[in-house]
N, C-alpha and C. Protein backbone atom coordinates (compact mmCIF):
# COMPACT_ATOMS: atom_id res chain seq x y z
N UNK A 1 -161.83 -175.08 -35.88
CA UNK A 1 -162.16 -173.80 -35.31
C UNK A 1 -161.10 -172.74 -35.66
N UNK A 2 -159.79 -173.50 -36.04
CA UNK A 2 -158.85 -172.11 -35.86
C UNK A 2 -158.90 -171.54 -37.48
N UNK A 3 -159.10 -172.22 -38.57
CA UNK A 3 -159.44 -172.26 -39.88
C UNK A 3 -160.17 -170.78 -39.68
N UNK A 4 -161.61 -170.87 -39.07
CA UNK A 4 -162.84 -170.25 -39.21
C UNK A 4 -162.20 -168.76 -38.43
N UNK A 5 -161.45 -168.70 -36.96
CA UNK A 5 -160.72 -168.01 -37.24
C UNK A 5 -159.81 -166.85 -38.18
N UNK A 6 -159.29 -167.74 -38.71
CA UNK A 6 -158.15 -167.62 -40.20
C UNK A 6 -158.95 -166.61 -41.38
N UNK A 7 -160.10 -167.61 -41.21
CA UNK A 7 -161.09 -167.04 -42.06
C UNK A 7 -161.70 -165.71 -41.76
N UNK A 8 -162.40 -165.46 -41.22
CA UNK A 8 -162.51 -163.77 -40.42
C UNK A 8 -161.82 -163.41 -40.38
N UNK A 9 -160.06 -163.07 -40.47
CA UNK A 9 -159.62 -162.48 -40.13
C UNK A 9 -158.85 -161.85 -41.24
N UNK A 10 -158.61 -163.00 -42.51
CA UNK A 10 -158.85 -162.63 -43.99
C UNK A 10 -159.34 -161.89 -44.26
N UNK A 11 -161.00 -161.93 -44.14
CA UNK A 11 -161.66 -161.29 -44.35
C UNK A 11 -161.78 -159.84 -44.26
N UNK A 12 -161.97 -159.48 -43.08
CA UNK A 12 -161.30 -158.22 -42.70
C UNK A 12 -160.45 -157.57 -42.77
N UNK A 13 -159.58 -158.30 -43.26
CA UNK A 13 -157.91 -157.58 -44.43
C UNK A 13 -158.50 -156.85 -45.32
N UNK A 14 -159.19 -158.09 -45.73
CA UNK A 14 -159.61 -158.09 -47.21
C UNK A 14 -160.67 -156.18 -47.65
N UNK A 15 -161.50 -156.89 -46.55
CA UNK A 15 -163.01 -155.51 -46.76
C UNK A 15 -162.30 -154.25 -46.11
N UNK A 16 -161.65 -154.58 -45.35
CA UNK A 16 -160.70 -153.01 -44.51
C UNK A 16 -159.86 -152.18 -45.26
N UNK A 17 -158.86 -153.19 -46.50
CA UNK A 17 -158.05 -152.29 -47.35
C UNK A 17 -158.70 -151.58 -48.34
N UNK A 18 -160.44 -151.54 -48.72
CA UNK A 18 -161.13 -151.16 -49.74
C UNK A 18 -161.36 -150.11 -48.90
N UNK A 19 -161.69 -149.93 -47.31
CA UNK A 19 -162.36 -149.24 -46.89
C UNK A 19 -161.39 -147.42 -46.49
N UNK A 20 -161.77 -146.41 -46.72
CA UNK A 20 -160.84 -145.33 -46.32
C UNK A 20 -161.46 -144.32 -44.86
N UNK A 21 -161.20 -143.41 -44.82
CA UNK A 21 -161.41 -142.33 -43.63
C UNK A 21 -161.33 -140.98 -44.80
N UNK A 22 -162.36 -139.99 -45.08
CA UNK A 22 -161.89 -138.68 -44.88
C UNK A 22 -161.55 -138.08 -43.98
N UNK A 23 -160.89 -136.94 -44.07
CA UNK A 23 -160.99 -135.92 -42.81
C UNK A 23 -160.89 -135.13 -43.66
N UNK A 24 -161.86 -134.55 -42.88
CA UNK A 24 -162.21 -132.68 -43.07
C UNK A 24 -161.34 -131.66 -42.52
N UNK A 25 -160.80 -130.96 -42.62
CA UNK A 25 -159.59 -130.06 -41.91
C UNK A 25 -160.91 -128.71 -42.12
N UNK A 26 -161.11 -128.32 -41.11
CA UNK A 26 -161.50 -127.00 -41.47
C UNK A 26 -160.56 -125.77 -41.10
N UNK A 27 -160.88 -124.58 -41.41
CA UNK A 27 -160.02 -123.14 -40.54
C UNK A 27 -158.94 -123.47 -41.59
N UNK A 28 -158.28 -124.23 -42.75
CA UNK A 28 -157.11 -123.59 -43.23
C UNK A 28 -157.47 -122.76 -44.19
N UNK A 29 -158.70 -122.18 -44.43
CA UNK A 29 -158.87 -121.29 -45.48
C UNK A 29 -157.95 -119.57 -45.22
N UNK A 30 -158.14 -119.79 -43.56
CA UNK A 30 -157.59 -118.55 -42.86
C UNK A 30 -156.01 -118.61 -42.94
N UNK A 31 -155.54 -119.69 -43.10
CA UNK A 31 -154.01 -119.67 -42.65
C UNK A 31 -152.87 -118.37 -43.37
N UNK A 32 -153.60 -118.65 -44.30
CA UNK A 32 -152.89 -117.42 -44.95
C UNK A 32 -152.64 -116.25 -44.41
N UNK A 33 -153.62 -115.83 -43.41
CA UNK A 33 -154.01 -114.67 -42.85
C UNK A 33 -152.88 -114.13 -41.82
N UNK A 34 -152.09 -115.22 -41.26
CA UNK A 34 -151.31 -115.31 -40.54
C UNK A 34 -149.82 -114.97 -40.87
N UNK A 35 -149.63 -115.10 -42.43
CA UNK A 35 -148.28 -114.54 -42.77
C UNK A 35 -148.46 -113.69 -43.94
N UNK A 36 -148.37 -112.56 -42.81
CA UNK A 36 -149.32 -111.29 -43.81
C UNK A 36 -147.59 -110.62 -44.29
N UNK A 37 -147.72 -110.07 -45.12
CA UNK A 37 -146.49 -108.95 -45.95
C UNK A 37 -146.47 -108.00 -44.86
N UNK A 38 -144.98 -107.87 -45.16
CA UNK A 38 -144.20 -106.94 -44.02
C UNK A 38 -143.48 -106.96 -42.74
N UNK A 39 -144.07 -108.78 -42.54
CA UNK A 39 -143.73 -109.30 -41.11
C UNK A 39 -142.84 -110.07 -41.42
N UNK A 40 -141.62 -110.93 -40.66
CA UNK A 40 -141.30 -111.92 -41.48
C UNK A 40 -141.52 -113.23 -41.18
N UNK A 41 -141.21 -114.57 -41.97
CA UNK A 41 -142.36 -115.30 -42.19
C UNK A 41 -141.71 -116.58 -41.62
N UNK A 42 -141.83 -117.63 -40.72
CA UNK A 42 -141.56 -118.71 -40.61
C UNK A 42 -140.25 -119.15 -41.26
N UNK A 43 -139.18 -119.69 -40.25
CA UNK A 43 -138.35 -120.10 -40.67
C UNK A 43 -136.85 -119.42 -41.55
N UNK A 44 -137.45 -118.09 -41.23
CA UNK A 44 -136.42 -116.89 -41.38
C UNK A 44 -135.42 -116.77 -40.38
N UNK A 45 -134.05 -116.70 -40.84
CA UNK A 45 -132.74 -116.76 -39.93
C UNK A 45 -132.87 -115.43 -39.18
N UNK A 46 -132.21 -115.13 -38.15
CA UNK A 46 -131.93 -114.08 -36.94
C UNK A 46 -131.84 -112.78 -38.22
N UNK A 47 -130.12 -113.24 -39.01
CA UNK A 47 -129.49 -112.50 -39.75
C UNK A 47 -130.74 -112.05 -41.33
N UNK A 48 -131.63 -112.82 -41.62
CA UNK A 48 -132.41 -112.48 -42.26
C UNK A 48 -133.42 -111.41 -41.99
N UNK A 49 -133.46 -111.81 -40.84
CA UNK A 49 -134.91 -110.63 -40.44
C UNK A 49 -134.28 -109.44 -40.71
N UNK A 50 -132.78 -109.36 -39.62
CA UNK A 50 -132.07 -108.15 -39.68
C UNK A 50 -131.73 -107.73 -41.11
N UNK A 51 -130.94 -108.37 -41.48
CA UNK A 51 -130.73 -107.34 -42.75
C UNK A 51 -132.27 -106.68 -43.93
N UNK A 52 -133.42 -107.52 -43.56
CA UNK A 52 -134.64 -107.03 -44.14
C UNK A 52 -135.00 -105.70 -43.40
N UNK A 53 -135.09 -105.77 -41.97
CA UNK A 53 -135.95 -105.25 -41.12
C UNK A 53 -135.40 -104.66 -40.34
N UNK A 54 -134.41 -104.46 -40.52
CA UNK A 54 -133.25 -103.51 -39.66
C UNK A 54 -133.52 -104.12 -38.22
N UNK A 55 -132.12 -103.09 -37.50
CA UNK A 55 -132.02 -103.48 -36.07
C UNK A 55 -133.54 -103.61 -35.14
N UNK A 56 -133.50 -104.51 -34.47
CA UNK A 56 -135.00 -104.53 -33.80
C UNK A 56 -135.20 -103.41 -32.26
N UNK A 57 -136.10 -103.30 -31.75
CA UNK A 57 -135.74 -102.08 -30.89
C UNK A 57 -135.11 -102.39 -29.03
N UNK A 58 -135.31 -103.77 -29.70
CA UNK A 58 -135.12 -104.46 -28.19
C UNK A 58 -134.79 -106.30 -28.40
N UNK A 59 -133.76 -106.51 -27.59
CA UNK A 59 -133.71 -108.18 -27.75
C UNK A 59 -133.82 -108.73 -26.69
N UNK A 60 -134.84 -109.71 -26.48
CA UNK A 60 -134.80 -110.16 -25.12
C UNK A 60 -134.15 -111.57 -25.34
N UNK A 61 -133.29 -111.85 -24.24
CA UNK A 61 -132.77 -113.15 -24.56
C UNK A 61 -133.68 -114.71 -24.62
N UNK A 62 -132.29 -115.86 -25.00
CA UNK A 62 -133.76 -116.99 -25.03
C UNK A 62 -134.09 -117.35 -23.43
N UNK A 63 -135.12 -118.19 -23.51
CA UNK A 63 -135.24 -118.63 -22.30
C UNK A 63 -135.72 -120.32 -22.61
N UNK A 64 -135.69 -121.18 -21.74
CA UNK A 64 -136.67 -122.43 -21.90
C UNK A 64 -135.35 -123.34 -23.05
N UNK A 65 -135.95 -124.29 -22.91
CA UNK A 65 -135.51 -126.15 -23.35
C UNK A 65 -136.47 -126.20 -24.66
N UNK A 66 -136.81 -125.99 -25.84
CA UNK A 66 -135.83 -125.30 -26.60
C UNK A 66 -135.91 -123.43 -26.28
N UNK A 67 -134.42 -123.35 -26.59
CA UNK A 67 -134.46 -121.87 -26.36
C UNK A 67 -135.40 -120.93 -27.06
N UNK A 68 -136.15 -120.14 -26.69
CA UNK A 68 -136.66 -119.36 -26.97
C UNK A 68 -136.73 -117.73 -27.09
N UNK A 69 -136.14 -116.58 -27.75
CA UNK A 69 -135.91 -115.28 -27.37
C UNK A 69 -136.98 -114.65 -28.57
N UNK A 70 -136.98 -113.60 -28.39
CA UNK A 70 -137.78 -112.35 -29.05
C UNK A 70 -137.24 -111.38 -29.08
N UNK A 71 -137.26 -110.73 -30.00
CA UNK A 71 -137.03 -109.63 -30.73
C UNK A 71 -138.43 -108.43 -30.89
N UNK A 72 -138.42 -107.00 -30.74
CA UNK A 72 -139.01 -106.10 -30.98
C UNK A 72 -138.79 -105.30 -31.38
N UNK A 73 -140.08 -105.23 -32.60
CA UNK A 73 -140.01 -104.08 -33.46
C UNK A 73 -141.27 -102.87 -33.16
N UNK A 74 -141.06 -101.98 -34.01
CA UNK A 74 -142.44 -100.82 -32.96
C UNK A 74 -143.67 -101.74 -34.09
N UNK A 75 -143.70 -102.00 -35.00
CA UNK A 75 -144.74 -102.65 -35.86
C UNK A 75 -145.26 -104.09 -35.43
N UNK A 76 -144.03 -104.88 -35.20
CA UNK A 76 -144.76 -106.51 -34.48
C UNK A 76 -143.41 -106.94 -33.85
N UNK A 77 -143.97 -108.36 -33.63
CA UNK A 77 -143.05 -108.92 -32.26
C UNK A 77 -142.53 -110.09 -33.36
N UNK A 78 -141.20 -110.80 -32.96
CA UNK A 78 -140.95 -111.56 -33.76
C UNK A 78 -140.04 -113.02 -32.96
N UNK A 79 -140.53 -114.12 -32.54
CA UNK A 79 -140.07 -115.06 -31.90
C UNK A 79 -139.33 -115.94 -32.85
N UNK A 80 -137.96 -116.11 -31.67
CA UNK A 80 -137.29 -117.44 -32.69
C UNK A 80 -137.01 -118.54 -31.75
N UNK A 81 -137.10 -119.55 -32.31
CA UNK A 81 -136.54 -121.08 -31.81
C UNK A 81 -135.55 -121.01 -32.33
N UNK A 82 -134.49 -121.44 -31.33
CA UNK A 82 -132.53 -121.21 -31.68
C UNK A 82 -132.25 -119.91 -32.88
N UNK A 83 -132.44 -119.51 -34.39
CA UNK A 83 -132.09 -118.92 -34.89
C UNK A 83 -133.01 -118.06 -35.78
N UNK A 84 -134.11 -119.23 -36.22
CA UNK A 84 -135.31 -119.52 -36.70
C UNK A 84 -136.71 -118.72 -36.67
N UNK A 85 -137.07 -117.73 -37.04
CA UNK A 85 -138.37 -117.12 -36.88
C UNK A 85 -139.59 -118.72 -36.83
N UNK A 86 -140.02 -118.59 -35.56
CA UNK A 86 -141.11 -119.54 -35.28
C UNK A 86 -142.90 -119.05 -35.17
N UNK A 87 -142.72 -117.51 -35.34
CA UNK A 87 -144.10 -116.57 -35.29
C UNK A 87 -143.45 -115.20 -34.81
N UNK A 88 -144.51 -114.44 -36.09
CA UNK A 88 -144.44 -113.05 -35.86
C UNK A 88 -145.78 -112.30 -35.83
N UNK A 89 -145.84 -111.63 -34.60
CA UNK A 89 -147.00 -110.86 -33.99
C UNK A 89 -146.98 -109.68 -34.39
N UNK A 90 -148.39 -109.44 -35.34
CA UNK A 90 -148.39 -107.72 -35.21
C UNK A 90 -148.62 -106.44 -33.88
N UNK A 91 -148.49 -105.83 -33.74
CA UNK A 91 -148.47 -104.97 -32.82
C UNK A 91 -150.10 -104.34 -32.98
N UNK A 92 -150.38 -104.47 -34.03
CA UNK A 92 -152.23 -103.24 -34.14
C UNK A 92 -153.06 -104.03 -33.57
């Protein structure tokens, strides 16, 4: 019995490693849409934005576990994790 076991369970190695999964991702056609020119873009330092984008019009400090602060400009909003641009919001 434990053979026959053994055996099924081979088996199913066997027919499972032929077998795959697609996935379909839909909505990244848009992603682009999100780091539009003029804003700045993911993963941009504090000191980067600034020297691109000059002084911002307001800094609010971080808050939260990881820290979180924002920066404002009259055009969009610009969030960082510790130093890091993590998303930037347009204002229109």
């Amino acid at each position: 019995m434990a053979k026959l076991y053994v055996l099924i369970a081979a088996a199913g190695l066997i027919s499972g490693a032929a077998v795959a999964d697609t996935l379909q991702m839909g909505g990244t056609e848009n992603a682009a849409r999100f780091e539009q020119p003029g804003k700045p873009t993911r993963g941009m330092t504090e000191a980067s934005v600034e020297s691109t984008y000059g002084k911002p019009n307001s800094k609010q400090p971080a808050v939260g576990d990881p820290p979180i602060s924002r920066w404002e400009y009259s055009e969009f909003v610009v969030f960082f994790e510790y130093d890091k641009v993590i998303h930037a919001v347009s204002r229109r």
